[in-house]
N, C-alpha and C. Protein backbone atom coordinates (compact mmCIF):
# COMPACT_ATOMS: atom_id res chain seq x y z
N UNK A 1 115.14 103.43 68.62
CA UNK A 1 115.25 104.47 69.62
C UNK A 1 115.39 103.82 71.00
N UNK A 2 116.40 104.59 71.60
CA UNK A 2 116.80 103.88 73.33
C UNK A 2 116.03 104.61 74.20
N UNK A 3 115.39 104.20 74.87
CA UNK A 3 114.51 104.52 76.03
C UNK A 3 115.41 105.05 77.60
N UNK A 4 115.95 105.90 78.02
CA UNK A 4 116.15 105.83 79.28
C UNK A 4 115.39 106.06 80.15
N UNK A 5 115.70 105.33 81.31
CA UNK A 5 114.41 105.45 82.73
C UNK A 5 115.36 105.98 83.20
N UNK A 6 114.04 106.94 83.96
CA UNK A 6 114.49 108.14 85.01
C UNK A 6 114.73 108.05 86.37
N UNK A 7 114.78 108.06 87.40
CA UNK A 7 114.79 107.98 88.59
C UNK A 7 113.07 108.53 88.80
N UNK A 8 112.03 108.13 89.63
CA UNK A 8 110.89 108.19 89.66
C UNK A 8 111.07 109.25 90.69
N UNK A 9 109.88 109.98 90.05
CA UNK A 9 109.47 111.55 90.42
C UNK A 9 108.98 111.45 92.31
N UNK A 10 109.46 111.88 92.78
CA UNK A 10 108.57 112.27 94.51
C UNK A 10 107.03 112.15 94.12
N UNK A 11 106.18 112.04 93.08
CA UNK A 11 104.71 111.83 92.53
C UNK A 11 104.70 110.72 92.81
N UNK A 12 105.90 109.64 92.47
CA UNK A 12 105.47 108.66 92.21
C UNK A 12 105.51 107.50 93.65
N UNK A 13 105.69 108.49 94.56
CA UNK A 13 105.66 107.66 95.96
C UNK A 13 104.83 108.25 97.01
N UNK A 14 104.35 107.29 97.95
CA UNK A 14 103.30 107.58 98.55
C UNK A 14 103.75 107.64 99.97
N UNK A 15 103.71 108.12 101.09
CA UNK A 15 104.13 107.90 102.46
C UNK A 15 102.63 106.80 103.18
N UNK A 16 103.43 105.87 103.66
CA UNK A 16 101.94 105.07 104.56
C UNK A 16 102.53 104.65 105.83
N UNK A 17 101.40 104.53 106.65
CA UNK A 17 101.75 104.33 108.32
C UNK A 17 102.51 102.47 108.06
N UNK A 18 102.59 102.11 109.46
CA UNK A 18 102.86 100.78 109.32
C UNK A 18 101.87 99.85 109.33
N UNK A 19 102.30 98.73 108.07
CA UNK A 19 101.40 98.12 107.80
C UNK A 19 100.68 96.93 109.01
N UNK A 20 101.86 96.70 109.93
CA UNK A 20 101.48 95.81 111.19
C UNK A 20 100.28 96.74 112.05
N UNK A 21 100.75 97.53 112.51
CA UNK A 21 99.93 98.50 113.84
C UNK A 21 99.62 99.44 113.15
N UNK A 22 100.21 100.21 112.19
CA UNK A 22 99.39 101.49 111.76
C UNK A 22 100.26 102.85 112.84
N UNK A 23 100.84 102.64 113.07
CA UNK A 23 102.19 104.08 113.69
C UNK A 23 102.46 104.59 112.28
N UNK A 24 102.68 105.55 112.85
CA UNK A 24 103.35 106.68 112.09
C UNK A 24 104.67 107.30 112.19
N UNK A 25 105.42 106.27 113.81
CA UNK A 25 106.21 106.66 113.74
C UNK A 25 107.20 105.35 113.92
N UNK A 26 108.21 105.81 112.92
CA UNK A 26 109.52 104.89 112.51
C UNK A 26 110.76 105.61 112.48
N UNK A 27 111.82 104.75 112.47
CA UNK A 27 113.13 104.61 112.26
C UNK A 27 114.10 104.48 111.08
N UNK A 28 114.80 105.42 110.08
CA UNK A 28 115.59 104.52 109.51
C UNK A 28 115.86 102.76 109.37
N UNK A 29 115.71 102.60 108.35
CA UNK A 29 116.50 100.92 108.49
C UNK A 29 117.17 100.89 107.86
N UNK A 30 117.10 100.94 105.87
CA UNK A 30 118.19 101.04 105.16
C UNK A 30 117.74 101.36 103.97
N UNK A 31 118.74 101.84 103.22
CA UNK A 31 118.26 102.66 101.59
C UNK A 31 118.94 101.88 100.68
N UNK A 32 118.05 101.60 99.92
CA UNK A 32 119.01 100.36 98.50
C UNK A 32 118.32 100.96 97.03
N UNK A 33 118.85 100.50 96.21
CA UNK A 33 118.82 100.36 94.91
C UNK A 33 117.86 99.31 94.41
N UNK A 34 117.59 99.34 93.04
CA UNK A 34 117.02 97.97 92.15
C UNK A 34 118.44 97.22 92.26
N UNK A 35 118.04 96.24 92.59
CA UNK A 35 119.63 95.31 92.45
C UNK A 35 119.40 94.44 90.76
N UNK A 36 118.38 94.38 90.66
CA UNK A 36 117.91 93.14 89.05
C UNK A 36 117.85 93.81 87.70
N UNK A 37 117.43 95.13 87.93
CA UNK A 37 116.71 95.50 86.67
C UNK A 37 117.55 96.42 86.07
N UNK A 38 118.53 97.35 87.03
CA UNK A 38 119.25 98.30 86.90
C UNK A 38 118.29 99.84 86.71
N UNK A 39 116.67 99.64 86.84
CA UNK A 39 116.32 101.24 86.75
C UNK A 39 116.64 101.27 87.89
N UNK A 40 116.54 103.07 87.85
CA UNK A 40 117.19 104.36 88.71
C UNK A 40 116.15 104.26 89.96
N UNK A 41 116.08 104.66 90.65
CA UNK A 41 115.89 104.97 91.95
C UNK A 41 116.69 104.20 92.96
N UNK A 42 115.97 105.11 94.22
CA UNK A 42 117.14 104.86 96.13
C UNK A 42 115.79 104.51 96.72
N UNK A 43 115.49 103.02 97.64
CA UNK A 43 114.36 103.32 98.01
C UNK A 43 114.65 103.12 99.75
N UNK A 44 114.12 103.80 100.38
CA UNK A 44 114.16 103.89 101.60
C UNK A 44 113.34 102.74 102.19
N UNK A 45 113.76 102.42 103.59
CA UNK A 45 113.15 101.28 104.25
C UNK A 45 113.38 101.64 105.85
N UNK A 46 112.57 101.64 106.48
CA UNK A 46 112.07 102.21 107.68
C UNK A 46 111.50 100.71 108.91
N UNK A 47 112.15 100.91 110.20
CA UNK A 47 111.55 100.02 111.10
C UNK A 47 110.51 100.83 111.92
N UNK A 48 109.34 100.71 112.32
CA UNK A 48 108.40 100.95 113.00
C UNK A 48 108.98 100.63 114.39
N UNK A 49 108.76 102.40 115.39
CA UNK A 49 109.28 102.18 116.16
C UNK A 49 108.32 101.54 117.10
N UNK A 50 106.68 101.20 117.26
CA UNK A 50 105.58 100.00 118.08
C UNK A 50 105.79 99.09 117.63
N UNK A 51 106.01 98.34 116.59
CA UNK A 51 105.95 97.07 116.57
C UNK A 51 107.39 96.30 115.90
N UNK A 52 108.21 97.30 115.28
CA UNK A 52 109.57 96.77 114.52
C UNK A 52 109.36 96.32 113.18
N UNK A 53 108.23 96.34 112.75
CA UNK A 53 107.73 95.77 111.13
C UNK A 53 109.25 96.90 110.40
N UNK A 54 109.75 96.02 109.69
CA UNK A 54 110.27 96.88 108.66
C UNK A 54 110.06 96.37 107.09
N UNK A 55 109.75 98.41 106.78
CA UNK A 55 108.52 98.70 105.54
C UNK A 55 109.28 99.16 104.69
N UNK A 56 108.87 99.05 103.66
CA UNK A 56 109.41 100.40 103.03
C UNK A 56 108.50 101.77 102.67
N UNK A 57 108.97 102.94 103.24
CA UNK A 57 108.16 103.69 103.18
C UNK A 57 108.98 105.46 102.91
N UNK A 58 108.72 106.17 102.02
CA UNK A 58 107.71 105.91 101.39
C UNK A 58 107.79 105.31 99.85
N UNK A 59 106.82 104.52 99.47
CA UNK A 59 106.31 103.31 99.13
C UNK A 59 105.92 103.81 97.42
N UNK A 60 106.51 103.01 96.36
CA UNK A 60 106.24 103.18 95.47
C UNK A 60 104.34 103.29 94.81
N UNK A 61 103.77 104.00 94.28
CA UNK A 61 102.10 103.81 94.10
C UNK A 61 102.30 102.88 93.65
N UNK A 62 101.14 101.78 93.20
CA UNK A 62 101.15 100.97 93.06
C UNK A 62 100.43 101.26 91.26
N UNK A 63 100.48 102.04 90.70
CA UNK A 63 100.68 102.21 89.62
C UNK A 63 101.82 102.91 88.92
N UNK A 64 102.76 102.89 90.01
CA UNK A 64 104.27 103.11 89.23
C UNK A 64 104.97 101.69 88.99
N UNK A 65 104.37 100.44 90.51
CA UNK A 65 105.05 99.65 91.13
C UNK A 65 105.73 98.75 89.62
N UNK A 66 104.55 98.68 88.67
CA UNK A 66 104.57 97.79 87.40
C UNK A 66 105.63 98.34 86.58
N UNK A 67 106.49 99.48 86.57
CA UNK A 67 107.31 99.63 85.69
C UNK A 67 108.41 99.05 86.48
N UNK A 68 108.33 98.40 87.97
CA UNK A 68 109.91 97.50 88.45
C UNK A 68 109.77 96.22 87.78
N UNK A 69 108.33 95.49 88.12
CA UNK A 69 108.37 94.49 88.03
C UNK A 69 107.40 93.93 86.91
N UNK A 70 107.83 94.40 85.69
CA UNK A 70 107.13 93.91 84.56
C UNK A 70 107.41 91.98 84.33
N UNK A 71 106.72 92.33 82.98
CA UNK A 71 106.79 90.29 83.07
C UNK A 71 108.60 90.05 82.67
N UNK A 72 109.79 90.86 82.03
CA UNK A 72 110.25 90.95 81.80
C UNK A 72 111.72 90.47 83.44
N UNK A 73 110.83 91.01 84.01
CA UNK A 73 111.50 91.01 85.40
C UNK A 73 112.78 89.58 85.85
N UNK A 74 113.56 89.45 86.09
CA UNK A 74 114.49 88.38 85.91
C UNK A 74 113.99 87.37 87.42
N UNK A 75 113.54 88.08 88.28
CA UNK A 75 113.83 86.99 89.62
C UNK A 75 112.34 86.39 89.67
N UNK A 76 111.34 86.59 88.48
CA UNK A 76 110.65 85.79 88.33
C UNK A 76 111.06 85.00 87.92
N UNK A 77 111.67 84.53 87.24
CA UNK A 77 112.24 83.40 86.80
C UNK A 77 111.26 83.15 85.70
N UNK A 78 110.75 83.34 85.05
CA UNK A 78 109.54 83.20 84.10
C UNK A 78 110.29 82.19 82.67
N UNK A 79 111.52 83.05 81.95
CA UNK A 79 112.38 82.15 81.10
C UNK A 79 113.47 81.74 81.80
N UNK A 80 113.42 80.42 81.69
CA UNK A 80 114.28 79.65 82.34
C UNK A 80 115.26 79.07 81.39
N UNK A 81 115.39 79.07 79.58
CA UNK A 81 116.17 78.99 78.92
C UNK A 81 117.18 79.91 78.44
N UNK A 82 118.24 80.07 78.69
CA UNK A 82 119.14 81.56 78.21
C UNK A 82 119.92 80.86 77.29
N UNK A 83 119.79 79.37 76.75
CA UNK A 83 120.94 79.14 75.83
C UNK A 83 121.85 79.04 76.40
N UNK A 84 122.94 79.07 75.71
CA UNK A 84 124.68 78.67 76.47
C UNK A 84 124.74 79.48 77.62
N UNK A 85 123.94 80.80 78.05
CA UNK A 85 124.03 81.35 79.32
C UNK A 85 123.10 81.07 80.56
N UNK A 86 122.48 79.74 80.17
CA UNK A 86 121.10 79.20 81.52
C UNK A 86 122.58 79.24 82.57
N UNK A 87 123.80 78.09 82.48
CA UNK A 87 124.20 78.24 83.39
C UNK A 87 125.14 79.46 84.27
N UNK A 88 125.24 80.44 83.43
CA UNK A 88 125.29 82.04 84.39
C UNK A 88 124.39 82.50 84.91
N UNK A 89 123.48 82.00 84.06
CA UNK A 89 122.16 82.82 84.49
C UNK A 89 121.87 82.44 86.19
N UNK A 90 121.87 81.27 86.27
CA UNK A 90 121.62 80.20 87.44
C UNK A 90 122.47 80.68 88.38
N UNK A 91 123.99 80.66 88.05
CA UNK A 91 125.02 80.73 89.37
C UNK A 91 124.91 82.29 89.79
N UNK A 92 124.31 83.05 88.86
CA UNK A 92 124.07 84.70 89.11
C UNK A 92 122.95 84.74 90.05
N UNK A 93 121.65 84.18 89.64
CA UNK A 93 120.32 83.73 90.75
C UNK A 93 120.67 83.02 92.01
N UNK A 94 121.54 82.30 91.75
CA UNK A 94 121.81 80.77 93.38
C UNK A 94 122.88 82.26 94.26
N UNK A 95 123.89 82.78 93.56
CA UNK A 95 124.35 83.81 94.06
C UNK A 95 123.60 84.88 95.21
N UNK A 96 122.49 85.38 94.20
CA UNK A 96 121.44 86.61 94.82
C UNK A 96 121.05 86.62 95.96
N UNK A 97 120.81 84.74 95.86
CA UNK A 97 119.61 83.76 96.94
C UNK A 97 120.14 83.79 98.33
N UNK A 98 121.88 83.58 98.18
CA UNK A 98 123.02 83.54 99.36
C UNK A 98 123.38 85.04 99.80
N UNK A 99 123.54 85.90 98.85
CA UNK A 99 123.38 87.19 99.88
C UNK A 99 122.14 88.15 100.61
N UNK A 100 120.80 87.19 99.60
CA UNK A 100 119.87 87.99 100.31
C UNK A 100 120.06 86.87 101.73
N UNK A 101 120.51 85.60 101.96
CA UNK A 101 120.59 84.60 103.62
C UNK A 101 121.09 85.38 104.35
N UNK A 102 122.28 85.80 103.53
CA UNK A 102 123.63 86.34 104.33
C UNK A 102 122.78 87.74 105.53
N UNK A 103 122.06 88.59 104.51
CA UNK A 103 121.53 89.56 104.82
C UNK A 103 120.58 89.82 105.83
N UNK A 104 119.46 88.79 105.89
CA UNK A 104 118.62 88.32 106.54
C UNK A 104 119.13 87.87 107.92
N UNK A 105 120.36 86.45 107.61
CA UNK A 105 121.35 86.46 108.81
C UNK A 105 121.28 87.41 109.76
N UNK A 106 121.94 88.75 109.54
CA UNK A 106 122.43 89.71 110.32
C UNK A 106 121.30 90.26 111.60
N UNK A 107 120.34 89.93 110.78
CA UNK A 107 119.09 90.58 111.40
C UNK A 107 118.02 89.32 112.52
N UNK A 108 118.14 88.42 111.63
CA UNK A 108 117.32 87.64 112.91
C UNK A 108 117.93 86.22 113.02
N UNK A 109 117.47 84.97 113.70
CA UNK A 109 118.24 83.53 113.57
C UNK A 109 117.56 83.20 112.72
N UNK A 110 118.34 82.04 111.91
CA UNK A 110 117.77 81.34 110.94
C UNK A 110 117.44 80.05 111.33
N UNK A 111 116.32 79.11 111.98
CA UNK A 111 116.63 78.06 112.84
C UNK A 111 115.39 77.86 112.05
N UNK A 112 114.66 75.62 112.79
CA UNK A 112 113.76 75.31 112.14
C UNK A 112 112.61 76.64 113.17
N UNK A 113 112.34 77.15 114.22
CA UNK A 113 111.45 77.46 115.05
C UNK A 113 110.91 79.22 114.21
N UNK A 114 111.88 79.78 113.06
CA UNK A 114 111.66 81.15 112.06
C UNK A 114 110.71 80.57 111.24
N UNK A 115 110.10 81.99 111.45
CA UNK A 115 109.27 81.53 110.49
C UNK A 115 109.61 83.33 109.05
N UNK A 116 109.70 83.00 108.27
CA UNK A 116 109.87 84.04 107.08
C UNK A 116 108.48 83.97 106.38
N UNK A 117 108.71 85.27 106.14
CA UNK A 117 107.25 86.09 105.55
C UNK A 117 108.35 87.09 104.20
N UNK A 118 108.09 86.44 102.77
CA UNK A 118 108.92 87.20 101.97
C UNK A 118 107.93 88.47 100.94
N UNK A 119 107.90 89.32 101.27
CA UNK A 119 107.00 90.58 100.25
C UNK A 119 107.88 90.66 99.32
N UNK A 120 107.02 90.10 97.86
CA UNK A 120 107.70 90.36 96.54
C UNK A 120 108.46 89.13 96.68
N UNK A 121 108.22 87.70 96.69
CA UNK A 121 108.59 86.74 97.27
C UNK A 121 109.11 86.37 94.91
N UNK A 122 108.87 86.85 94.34
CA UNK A 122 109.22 86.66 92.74
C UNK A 122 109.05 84.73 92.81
N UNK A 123 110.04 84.01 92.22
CA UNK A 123 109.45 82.79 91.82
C UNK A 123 109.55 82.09 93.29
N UNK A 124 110.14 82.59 94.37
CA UNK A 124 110.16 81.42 95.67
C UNK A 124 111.24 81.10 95.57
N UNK A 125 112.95 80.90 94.79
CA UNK A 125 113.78 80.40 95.38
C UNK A 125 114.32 80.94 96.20
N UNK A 126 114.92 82.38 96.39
CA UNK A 126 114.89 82.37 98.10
C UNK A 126 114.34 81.68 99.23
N UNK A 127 113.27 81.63 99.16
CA UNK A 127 112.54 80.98 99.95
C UNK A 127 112.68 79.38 100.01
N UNK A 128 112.93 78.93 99.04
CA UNK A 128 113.12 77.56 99.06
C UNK A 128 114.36 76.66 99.61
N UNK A 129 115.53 78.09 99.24
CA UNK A 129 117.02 78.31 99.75
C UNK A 129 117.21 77.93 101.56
N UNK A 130 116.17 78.93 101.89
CA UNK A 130 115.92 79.07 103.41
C UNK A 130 115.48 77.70 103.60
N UNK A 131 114.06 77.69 103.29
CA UNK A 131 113.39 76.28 103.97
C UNK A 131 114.14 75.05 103.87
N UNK A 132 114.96 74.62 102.69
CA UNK A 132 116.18 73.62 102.46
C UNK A 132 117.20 73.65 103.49
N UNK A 133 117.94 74.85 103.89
CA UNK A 133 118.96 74.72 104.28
C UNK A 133 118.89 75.10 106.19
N UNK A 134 117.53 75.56 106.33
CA UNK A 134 117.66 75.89 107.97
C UNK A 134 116.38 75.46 108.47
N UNK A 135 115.30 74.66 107.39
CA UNK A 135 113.83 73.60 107.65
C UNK A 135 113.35 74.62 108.76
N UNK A 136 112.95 76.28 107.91
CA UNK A 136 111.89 76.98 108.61
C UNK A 136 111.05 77.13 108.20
N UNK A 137 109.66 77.91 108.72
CA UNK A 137 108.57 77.78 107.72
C UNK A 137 108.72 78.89 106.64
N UNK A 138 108.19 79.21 105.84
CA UNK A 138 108.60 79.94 104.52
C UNK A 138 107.04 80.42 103.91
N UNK A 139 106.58 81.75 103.69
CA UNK A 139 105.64 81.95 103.21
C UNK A 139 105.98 83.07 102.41
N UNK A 140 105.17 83.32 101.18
CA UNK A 140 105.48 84.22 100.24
C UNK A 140 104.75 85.21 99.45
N UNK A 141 105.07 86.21 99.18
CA UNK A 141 103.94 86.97 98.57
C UNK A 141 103.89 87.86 97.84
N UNK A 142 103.36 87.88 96.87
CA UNK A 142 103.82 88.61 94.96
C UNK A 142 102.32 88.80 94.66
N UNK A 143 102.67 89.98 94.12
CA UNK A 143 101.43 90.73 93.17
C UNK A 143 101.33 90.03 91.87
N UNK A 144 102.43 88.91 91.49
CA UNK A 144 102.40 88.83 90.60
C UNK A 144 101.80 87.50 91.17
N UNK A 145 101.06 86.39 90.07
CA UNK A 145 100.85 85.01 89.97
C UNK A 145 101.54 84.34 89.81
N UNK A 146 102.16 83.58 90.49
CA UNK A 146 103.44 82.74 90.10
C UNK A 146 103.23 81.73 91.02
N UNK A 147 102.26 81.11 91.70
CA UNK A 147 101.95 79.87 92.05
C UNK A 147 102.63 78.59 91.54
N UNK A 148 102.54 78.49 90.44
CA UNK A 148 103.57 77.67 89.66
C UNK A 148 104.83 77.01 89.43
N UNK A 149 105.32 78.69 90.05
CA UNK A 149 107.06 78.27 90.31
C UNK A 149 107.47 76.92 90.54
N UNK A 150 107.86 76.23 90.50
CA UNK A 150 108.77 74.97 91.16
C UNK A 150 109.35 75.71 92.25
N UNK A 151 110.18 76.57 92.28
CA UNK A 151 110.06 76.81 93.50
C UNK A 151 109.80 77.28 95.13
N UNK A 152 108.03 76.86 94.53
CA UNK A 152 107.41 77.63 95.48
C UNK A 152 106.86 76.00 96.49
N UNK A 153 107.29 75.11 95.93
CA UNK A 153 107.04 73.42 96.31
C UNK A 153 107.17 73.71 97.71
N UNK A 154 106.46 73.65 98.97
CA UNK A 154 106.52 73.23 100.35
C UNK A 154 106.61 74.55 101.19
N UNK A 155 106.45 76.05 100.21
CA UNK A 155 106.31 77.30 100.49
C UNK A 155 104.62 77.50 100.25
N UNK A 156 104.36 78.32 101.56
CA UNK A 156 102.95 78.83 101.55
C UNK A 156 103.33 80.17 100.72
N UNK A 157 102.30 80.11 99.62
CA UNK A 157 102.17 81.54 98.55
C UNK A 157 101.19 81.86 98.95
N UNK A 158 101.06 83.38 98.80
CA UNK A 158 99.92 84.06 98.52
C UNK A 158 100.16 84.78 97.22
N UNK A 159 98.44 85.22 96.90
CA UNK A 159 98.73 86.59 95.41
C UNK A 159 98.32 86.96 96.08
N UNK A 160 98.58 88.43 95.92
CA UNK A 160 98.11 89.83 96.30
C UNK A 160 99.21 90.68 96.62
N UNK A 161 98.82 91.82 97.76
CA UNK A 161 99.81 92.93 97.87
C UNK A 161 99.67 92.98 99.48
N UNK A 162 100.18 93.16 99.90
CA UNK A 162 100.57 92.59 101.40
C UNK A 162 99.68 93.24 102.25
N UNK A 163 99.18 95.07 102.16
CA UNK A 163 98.38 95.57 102.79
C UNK A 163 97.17 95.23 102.73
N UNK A 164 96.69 94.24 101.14
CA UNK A 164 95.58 93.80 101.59
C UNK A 164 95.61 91.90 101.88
N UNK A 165 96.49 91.60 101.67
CA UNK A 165 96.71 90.45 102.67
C UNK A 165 96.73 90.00 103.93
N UNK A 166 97.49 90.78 104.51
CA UNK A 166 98.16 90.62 105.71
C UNK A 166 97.92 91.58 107.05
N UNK A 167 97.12 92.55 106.34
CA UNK A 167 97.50 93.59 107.35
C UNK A 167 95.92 94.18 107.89
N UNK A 168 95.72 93.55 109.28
CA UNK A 168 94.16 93.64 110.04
C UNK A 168 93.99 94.85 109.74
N UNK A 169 92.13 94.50 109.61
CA UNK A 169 91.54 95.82 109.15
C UNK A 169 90.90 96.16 110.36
């Protein structure tokens, strides 16, 4: 039997202030898709108009969050053997890594003096992409445990979930 996933119910999202200052009031930033997994949903992403943090809001619960990013999830990188397809697999990932730069690009400089802060940072090669190619600082951060990565080598990780990481109480 085939399982289809649904597009997640308005239940399954929560509205929250910003996680920097705590405003309530924001801006459009941009609406995307799962780019990895192919389930359904549009998720909105919002700049805070006091401080410019851009969130996404509103914000998956964090007991829906586990049906994106199960262990199954690809940009963990968790199996790294695909057989005769490791090397698609790879030029499809090194791919991802260059348009999420490209993307990032648009928005701020990429120099050694940036510093990047990645939420949902999965195994670190993005991050490793960056710190290699523009020697900025690079820090990362996943609900999931993935300390391990190789490529999290010369990247500050954290575990946890960013609001209770990062964000003064």
């Amino acid at each position: 039997m085939t399982t289809v996933a649904l597009e997640p119910s308005a239940a399954a999202f929560e509205t929250v202030p910003c996680y920097l200052c705590g405003s309530r009031d924001h801006r459009d930033f941009v609406t995307a898709e799962d780019d990895l997994t192919g389930r359904p949903g549009t998720f909105r992403f919002v700049a805070c108009q006091a401080c410019g943090l851009a969130y996404q809001n509103p914000r998956l619960t964090i007991a829906r969050i586990a049906d994106y990013y199960d262990d199954s999830y690809i940009a963990h990188r968790r199996k790294r053997d695909w057989g005769v397809l490791t090397p698609l697999f790879e030029r499809a990932m090194t791919r991802l890594d260059a348009d999420k730069e490209e993307l990032v690009a648009r928005y701020c400089p990429l120099t050694p003096s940036t510093a990047v802060l990645d939420v949902g940072c999965g195994s670190g090669s993005f991050l490793q992409r960056l710190r290699q190619r523009h020697g900025l600082s690079a820090t990362g951060l996943d609900f999931k445990e993935l300390s391990s990565s190789p490529f999290l080598e010369g990247v500050t990780f954290r575990h946890g979930l960013f609001y209770e990481r990062f964000v003064a109480r």
